[in-house]
C-alpha atoms as a PDB file:
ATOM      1  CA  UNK A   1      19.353   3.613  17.414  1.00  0.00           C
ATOM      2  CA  UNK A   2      19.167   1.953  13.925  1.00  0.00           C
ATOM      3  CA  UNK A   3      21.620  -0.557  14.473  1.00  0.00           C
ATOM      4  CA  UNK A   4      19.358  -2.017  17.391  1.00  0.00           C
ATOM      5  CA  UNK A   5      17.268  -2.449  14.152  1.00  0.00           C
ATOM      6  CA  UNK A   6      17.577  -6.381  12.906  1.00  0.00           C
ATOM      7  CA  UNK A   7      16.550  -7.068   9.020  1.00  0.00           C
ATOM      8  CA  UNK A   8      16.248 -10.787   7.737  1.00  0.00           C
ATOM      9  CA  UNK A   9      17.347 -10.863   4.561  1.00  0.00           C
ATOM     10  CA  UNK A  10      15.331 -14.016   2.475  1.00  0.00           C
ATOM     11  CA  UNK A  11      16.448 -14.049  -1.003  1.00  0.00           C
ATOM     12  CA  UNK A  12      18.044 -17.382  -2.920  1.00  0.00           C
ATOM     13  CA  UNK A  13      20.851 -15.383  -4.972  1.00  0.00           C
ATOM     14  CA  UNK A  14      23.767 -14.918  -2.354  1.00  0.00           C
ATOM     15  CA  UNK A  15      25.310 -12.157  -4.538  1.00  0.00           C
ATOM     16  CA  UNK A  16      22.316 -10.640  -4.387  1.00  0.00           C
ATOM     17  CA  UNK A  17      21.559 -11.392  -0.948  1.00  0.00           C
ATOM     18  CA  UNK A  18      25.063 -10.044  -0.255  1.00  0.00           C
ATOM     19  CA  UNK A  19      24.624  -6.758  -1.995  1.00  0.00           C
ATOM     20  CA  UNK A  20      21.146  -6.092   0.255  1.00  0.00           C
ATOM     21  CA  UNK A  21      23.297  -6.718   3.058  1.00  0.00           C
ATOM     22  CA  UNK A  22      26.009  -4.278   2.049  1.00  0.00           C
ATOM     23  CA  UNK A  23      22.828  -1.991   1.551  1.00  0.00           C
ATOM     24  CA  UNK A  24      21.488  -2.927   4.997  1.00  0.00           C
ATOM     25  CA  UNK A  25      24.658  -2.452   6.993  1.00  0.00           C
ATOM     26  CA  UNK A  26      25.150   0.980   5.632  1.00  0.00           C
ATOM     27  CA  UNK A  27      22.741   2.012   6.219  1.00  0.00           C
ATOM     28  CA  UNK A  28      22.948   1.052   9.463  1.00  0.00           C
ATOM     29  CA  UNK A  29      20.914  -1.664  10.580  1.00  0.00           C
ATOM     30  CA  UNK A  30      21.690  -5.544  11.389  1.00  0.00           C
ATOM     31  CA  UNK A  31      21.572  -7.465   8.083  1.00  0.00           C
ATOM     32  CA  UNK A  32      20.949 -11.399   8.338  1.00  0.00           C
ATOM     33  CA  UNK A  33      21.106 -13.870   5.634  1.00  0.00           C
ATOM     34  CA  UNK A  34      18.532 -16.455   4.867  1.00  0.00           C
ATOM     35  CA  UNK A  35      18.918 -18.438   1.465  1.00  0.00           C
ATOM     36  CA  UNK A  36      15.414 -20.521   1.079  1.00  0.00           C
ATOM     37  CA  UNK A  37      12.316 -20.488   2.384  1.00  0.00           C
ATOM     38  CA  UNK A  38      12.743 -23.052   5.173  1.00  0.00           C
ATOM     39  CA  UNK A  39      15.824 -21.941   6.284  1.00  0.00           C
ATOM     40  CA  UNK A  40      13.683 -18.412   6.787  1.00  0.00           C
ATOM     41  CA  UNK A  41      10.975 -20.036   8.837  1.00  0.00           C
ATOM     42  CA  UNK A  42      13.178 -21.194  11.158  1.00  0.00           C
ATOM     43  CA  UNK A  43      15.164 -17.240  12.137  1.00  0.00           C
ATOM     44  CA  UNK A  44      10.952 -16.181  12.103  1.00  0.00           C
ATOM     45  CA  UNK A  45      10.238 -18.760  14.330  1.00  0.00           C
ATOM     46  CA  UNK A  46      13.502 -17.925  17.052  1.00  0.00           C
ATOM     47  CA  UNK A  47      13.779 -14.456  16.990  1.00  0.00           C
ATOM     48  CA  UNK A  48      12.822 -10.981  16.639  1.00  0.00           C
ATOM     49  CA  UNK A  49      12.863  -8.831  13.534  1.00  0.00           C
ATOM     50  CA  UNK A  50      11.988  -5.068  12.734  1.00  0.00           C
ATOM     51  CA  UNK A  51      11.796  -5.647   9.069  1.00  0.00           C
ATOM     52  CA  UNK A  52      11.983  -8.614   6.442  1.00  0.00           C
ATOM     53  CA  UNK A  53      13.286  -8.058   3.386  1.00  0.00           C
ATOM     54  CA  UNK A  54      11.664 -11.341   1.149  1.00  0.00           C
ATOM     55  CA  UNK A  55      12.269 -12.481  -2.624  1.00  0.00           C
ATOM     56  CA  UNK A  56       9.113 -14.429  -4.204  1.00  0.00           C
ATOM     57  CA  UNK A  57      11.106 -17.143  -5.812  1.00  0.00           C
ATOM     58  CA  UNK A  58      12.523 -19.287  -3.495  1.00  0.00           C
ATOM     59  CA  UNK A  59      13.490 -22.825  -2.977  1.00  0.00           C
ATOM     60  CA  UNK A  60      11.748 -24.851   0.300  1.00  0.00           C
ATOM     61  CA  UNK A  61       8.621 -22.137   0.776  1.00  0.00           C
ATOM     62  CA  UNK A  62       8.184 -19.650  -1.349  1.00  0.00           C
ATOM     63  CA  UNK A  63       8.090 -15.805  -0.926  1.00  0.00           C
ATOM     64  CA  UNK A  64       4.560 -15.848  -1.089  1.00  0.00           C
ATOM     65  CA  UNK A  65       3.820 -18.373   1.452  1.00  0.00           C
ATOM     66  CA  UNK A  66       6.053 -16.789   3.496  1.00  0.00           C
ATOM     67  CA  UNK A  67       4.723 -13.135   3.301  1.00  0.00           C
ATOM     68  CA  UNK A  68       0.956 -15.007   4.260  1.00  0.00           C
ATOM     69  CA  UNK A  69       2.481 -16.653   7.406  1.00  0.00           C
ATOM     70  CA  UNK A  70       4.400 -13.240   8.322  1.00  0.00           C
ATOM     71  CA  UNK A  71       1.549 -10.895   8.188  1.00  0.00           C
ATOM     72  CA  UNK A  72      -0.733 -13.643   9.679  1.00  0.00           C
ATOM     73  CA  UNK A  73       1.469 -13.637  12.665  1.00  0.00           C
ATOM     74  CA  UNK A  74       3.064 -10.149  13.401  1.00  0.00           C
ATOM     75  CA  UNK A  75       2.992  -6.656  11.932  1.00  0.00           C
ATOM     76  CA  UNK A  76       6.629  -6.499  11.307  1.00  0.00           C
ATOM     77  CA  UNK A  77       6.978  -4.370   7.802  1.00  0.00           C
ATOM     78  CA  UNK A  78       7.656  -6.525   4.834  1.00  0.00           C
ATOM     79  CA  UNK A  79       9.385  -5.252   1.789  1.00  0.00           C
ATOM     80  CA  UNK A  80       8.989  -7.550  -1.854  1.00  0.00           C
ATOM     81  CA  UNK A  81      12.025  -8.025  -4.025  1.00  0.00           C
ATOM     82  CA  UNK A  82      11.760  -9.678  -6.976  1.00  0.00           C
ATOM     83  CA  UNK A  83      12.052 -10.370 -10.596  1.00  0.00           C
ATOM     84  CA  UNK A  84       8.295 -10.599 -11.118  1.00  0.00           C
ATOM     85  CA  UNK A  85       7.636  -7.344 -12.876  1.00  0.00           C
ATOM     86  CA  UNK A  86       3.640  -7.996 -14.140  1.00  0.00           C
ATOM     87  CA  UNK A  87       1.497  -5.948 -12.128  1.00  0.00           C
ATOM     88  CA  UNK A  88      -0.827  -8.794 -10.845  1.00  0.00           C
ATOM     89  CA  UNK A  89       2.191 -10.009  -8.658  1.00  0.00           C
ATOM     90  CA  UNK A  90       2.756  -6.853  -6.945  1.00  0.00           C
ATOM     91  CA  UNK A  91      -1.159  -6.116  -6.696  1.00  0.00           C
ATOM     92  CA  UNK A  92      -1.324  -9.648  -4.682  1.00  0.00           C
ATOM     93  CA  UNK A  93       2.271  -8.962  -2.724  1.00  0.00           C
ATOM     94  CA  UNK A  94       0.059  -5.915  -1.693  1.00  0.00           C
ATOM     95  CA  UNK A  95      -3.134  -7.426  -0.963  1.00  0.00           C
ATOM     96  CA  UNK A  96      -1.232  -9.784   0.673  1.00  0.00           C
ATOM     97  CA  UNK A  97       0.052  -7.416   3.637  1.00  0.00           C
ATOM     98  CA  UNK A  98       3.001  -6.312   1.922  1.00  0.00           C
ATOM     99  CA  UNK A  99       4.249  -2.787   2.579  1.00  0.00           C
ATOM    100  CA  UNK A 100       6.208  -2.231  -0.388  1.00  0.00           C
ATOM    101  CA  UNK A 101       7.635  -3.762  -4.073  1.00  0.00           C
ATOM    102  CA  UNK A 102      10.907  -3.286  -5.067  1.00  0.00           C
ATOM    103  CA  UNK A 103      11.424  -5.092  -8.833  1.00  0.00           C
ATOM    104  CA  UNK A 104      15.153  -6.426  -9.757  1.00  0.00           C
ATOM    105  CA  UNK A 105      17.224  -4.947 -11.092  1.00  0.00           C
ATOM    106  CA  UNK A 106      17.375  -2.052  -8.790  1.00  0.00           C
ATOM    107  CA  UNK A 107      18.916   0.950  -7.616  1.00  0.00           C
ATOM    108  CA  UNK A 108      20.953   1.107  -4.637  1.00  0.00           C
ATOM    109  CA  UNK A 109      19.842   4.248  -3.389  1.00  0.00           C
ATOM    110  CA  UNK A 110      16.515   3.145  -4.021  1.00  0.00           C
ATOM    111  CA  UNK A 111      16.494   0.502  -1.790  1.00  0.00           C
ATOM    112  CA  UNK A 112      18.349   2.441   1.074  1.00  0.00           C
ATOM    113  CA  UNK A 113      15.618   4.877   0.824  1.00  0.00           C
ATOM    114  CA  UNK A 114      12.805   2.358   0.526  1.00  0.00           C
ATOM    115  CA  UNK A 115      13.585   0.812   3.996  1.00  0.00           C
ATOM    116  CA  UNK A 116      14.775   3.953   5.385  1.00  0.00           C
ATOM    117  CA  UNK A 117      11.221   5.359   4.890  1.00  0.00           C
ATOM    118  CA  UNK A 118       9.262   2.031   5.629  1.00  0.00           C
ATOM    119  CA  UNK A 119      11.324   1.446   8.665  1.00  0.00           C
ATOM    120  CA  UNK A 120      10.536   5.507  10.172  1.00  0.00           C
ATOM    121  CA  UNK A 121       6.846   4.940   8.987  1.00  0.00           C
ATOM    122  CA  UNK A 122       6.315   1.685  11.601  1.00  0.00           C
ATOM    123  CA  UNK A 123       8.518   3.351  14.534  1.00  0.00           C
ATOM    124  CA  UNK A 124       6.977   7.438  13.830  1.00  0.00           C
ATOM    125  CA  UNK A 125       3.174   6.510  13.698  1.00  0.00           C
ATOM    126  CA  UNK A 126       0.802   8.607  13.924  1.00  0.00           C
ATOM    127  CA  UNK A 127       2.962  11.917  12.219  1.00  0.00           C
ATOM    128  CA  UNK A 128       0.591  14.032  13.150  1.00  0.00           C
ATOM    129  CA  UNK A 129      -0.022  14.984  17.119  1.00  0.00           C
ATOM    130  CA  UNK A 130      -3.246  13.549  18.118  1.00  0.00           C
ATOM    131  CA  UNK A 131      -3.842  12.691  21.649  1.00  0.00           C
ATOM    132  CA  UNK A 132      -7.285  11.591  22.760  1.00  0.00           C
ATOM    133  CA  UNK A 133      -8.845   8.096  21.226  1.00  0.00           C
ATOM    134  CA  UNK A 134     -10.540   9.312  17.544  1.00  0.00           C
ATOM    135  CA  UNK A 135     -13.643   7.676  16.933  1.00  0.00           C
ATOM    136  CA  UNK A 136     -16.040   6.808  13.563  1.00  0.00           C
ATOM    137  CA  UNK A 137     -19.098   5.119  14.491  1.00  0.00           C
ATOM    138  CA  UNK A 138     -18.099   1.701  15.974  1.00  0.00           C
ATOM    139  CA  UNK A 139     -14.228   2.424  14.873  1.00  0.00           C
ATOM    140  CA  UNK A 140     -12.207   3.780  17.728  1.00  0.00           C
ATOM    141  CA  UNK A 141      -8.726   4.468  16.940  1.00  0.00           C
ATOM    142  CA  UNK A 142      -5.853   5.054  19.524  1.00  0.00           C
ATOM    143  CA  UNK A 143      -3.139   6.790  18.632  1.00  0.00           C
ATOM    144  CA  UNK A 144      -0.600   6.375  21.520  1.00  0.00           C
ATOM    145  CA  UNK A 145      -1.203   2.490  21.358  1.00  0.00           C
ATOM    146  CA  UNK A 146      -1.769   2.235  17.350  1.00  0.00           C
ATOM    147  CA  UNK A 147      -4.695   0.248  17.859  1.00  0.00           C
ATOM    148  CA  UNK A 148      -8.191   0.155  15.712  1.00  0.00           C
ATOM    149  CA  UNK A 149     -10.679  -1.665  17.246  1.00  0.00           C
ATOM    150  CA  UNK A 150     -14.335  -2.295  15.367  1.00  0.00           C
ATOM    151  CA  UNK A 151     -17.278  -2.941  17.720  1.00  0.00           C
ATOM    152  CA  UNK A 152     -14.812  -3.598  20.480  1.00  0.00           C
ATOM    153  CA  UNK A 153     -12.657  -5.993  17.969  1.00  0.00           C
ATOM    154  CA  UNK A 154      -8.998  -5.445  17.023  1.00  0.00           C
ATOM    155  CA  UNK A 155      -8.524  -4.716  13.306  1.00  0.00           C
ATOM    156  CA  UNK A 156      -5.186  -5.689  12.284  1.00  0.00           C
ATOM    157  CA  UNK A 157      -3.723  -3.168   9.848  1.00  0.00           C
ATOM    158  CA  UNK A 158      -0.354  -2.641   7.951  1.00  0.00           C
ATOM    159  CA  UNK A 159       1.559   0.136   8.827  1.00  0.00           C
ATOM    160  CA  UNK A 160       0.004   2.180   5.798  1.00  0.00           C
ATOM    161  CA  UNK A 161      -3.189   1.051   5.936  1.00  0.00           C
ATOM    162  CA  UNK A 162      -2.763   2.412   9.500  1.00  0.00           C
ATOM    163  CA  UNK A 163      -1.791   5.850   8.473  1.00  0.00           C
ATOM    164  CA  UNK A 164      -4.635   6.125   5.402  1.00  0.00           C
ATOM    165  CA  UNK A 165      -7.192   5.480   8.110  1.00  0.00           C
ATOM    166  CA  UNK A 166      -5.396   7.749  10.734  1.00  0.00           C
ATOM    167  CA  UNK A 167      -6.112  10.131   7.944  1.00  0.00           C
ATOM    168  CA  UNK A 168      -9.495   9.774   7.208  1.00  0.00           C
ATOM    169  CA  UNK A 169     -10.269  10.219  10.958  1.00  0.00           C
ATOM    170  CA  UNK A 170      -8.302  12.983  11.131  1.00  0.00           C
ATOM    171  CA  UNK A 171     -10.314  15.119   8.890  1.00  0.00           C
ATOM    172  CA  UNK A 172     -13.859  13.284   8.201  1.00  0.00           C
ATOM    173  CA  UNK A 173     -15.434  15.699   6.547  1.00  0.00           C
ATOM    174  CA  UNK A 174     -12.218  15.995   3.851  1.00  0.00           C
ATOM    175  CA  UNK A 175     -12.252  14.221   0.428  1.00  0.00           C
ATOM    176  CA  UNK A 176      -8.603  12.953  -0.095  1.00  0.00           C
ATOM    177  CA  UNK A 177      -8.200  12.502  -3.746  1.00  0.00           C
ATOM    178  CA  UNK A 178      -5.251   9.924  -4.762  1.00  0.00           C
ATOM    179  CA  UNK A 179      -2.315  12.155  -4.784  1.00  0.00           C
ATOM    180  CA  UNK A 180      -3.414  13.703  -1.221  1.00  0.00           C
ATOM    181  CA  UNK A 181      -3.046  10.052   0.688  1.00  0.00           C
ATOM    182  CA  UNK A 182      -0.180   8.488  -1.385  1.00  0.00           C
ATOM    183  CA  UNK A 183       1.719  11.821  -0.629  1.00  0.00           C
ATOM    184  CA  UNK A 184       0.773  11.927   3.466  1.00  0.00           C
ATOM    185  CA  UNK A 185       1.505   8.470   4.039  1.00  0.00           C
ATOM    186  CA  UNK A 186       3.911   7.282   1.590  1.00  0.00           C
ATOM    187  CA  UNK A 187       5.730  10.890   2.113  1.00  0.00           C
ATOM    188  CA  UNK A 188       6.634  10.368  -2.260  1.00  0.00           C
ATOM    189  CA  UNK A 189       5.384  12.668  -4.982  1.00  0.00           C
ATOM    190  CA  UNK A 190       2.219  10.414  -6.516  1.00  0.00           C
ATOM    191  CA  UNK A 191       2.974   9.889 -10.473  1.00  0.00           C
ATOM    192  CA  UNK A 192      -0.170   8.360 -10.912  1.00  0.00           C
ATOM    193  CA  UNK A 193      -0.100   4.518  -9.690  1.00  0.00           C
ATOM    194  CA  UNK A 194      -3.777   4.082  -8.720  1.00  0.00           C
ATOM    195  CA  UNK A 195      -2.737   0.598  -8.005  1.00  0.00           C
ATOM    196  CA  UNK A 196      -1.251   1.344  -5.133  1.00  0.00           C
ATOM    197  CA  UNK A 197      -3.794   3.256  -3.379  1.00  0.00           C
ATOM    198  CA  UNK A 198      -6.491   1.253  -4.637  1.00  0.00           C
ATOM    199  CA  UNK A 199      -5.134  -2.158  -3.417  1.00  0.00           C
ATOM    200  CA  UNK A 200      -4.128  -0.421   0.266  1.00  0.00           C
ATOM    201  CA  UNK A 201      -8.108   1.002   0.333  1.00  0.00           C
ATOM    202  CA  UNK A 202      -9.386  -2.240  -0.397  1.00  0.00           C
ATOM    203  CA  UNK A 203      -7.533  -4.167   1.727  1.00  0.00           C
ATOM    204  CA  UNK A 204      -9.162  -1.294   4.686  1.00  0.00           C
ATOM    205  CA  UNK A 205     -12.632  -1.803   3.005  1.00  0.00           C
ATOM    206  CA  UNK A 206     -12.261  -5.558   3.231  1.00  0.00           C
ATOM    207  CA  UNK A 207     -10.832  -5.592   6.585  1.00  0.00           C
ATOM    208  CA  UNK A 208     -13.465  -3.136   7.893  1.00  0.00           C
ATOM    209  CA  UNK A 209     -16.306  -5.088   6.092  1.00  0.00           C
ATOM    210  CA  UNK A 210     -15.291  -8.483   7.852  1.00  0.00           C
ATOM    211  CA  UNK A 211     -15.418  -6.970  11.652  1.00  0.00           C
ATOM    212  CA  UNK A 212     -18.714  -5.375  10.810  1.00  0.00           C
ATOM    213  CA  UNK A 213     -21.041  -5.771   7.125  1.00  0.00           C
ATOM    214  CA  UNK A 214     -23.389  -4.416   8.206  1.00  0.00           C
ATOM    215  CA  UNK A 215     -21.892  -0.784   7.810  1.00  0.00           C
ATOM    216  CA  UNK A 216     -20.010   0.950   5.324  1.00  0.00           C
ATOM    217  CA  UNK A 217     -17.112   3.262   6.418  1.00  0.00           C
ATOM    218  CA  UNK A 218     -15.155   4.447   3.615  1.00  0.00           C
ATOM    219  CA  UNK A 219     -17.003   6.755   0.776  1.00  0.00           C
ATOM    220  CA  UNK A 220     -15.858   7.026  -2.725  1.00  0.00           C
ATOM    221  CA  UNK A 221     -16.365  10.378  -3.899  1.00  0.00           C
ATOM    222  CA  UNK A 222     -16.351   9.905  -8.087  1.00  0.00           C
ATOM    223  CA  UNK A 223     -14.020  11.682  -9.416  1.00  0.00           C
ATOM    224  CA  UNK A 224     -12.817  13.269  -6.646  1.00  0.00           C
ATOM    225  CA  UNK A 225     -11.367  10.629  -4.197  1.00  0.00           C
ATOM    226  CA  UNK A 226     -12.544   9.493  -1.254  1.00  0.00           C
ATOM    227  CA  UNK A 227     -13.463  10.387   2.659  1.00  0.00           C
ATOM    228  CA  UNK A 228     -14.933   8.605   5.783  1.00  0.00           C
ATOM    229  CA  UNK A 229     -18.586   8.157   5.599  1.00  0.00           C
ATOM    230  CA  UNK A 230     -19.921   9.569   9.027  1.00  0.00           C
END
């Protein structure tokens, strides 16, 4: 039910912080209001959340040092939203574990739909109907338990990063150009933002790199897109 679902709210502005909230309760989850940094650690700390909704300028901690600590410490899905609109700030919110950017001013509906989507993306993985444990060389993936584990090693993942490599394992011998995986896992029609996909690929690459350098696992195919190297 969604309004088992709890959302802390961290963001500075309390008319904007009580306009997500508005957003938040109708659309049926559990707002709760956090107005710096510190004040956020401490509702992390205490208690459970199924999303966190965090602006990057903050007083106490900042957004950013928050997000780090967050996706250090649990997989809950993180959604960015802020003022910053240069490119290099969402590129690092990304690289950073966040699973979405959301730039001020914005769009009510927007941001319903935003968490709507990133909220059923964490609770519906994987959205296609696998059933035995899919396997790459030393990555086995489960599907029931949403667990990748390299050479017998948990890899943590985001919730998309998740899904891209669900989808690469799913069809191995399929090149996915950029529209096919920002389309499957981000369920949106792709206008083009190689950002996106690129930063979410090489946060994989990277992550896959560290458990094991000694092998490569994901192939670009130039000018085509890109598939799991078997």
């Amino acid at each position: 039910m969604n309004d088992s679902l709890r959302i802390l709210i961290i963001e500075d502005d309390e008319d904007i912080n009580r306009l997500i909230c508005n957003i938040v309760s109708k659309s049926g989850y559990t707002p709760k209001s956090a107005y710096s940094g510190t004040e956020a650690m401490i509702y992390l700390d205490s208690e459970r959340w199924d999303m966190v909704l965090i602006d990057l300028m903050l007083p106490g901690l900042s957004g950013e040092d928050i997000l780090k600590i967050v996706t250090k410490e649990s997989d809950v899905p993180i959604i960015i939203i802020s003022a910053k609109l240069e490119t290099q700030s969402k590129i690092a919110a990304l690289r950073a574990g966040a699973d979405d950017y959301i730039t001020k001013p914005f769009d009510i509906e927007e941001v319903s739909a935003r968490i709507d989507s990133c909220l059923r993306r964490y609770r519906d993985i994987p959205s296609v109907s696998i059933t035995n444990l899919m396997s790459n060389k030393d990555i086995v993936l489960d599907p029931d338990a949403k667990i990748v584990t390299v050479n017998g090693n948990v890899l943590k993942l985001t919730a998309r990063e998740y899904e891209i490599l669900l989808l690469l394992m799913s069809s191995p011998n399929k090149v996915f150009t950029k529209a096919n995986l920002f389309e499957s896992v981000w369920n949106e029609p792709f206008y083009g933002d190689d950002n996106t996909i690129n930063v979410h690929l090489s946060n994989i690459r990277n992550k896959l790199s560290k458990a094991n350098p000694n092998e490569v696992y994901i192939e670009t195919v130039w000018g085509m897109g890109y598939k799991l190297k078997t």
